[in-house]
Protein backbone atom coordinates (compact mmCIF):
# COMPACT_ATOMS: atom_id res chain seq x y z
CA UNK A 1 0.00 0.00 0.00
CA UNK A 2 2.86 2.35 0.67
CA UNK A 3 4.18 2.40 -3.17
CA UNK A 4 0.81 2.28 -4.49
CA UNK A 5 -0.28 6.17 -2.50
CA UNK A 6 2.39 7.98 -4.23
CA UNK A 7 1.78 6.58 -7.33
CA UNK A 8 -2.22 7.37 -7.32
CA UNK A 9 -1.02 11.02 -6.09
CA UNK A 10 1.49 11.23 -9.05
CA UNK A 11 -0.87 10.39 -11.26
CA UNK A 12 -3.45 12.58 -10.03
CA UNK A 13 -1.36 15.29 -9.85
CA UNK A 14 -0.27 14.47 -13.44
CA UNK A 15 -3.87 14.35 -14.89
CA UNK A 16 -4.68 17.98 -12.61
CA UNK A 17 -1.52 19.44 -14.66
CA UNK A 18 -3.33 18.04 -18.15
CA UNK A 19 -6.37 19.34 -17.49
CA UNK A 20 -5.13 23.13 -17.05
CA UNK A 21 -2.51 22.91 -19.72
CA UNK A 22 -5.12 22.17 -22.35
CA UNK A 23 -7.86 24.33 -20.84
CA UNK A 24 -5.54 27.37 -20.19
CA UNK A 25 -7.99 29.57 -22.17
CA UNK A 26 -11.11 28.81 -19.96
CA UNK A 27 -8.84 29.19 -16.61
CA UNK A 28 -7.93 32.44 -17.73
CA UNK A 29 -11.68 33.74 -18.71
CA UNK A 30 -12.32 36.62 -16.79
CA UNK A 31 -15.93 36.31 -14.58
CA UNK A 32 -17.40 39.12 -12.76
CA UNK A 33 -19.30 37.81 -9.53
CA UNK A 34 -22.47 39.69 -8.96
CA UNK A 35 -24.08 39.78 -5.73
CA UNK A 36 -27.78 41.36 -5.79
CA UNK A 37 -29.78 41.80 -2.26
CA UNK A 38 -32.66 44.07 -2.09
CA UNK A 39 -31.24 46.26 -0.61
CA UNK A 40 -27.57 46.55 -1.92
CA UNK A 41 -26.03 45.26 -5.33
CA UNK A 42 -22.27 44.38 -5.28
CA UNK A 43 -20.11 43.50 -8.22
CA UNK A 44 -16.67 42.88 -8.18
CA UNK A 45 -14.01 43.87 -10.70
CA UNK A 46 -13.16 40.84 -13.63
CA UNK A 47 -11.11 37.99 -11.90
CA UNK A 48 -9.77 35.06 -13.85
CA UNK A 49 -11.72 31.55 -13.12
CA UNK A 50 -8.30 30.20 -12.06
CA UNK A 51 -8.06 32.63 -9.10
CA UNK A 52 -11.95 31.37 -7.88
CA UNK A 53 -10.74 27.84 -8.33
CA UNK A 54 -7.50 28.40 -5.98
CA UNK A 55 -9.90 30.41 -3.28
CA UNK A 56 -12.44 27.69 -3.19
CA UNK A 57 -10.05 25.17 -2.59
CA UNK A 58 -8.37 27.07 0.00
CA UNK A 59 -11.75 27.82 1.54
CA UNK A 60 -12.56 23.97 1.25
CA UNK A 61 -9.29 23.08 2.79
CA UNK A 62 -9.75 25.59 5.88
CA UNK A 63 -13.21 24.10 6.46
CA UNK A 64 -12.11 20.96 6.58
CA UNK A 65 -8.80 21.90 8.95
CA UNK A 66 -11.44 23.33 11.41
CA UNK A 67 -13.80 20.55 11.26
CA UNK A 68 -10.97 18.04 12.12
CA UNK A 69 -9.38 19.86 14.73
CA UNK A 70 -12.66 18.85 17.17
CA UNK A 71 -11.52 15.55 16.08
CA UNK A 72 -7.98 15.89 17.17
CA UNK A 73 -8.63 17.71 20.27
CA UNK A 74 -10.86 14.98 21.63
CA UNK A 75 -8.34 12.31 20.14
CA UNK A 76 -5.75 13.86 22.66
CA UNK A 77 -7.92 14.17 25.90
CA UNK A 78 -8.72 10.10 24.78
CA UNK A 79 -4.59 9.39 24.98
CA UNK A 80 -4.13 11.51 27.92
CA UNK A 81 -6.65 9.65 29.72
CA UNK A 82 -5.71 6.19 28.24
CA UNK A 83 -2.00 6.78 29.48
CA UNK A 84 -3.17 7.87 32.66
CA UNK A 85 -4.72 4.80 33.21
CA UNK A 86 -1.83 2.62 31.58
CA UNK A 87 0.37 4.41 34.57
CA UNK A 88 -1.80 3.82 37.31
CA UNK A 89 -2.34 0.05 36.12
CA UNK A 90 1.52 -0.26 35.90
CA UNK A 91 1.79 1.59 39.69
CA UNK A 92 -0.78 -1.19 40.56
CA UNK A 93 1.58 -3.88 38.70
CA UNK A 94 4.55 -2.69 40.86
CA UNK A 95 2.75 -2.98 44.17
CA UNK A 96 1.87 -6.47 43.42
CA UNK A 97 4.96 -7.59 42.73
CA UNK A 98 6.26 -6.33 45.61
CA UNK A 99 3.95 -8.34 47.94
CA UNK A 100 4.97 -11.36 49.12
CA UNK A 101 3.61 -14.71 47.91
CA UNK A 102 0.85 -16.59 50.06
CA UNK A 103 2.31 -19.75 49.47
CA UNK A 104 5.92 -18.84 50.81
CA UNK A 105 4.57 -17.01 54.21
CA UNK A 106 2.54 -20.41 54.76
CA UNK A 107 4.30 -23.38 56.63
CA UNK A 108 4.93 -26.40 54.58
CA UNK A 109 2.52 -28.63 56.70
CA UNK A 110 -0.07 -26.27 56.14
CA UNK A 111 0.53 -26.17 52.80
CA UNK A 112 0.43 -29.80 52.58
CA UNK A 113 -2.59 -30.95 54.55
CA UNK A 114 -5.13 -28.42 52.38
């Protein structure tokens, strides 16, 4: 699996790098985006479709960044509190071990007649 991820990327990143060479003319089309409320009517100046294409995927990649970072939060507070109890259960471990055996405090007849 670990030779075949770079390979899908490269040739993702290959076909991406197609795709824009032979559309270069519609990636550099100029759009105006109009935005008309009731109350207010906003245009902005022309922009080339490349530039809305590189600030939705930015936007998509921030909203995705935020939405994980929930996710990665609560996947720390989950180790911290899995670690604390691997250290308590290995303080536990220790004390055990430390305790003598029953069978070795116990006389040998008394061992032998139960």
């Amino acid at each position: 699996m670990k030779s075949v991820k770079p390979l899908f990327f490269s040739l993702v990143i290959i076909f991406v790098v197609l795709v824009v060479v032979q559309n270069v003319n519609v990636f550099m089309d100029e759009k105006v985006l109009r935005l008309n409320l009731w109350v207010w009517r906003g245009e902005s100046p022309p922009v080339p479709l490349s530039v809305y294409f590189l600030g939705f995927l930015l936007i998509g990649l921030l909203v995705s960044y935020f939405y994980g970072l929930g996710e990665r939060f609560r996947a720390k507070k989950t180790i911290q509190n899995h670690l604390e109890t691997v250290r308590k259960q290995e303080e536990e471990i220790k004390a055990l071990k430390s305790l003598p055996l029953a069978e070795e405090t116990a006389s040998p007849k008394e061992s032998e007649s139960a």
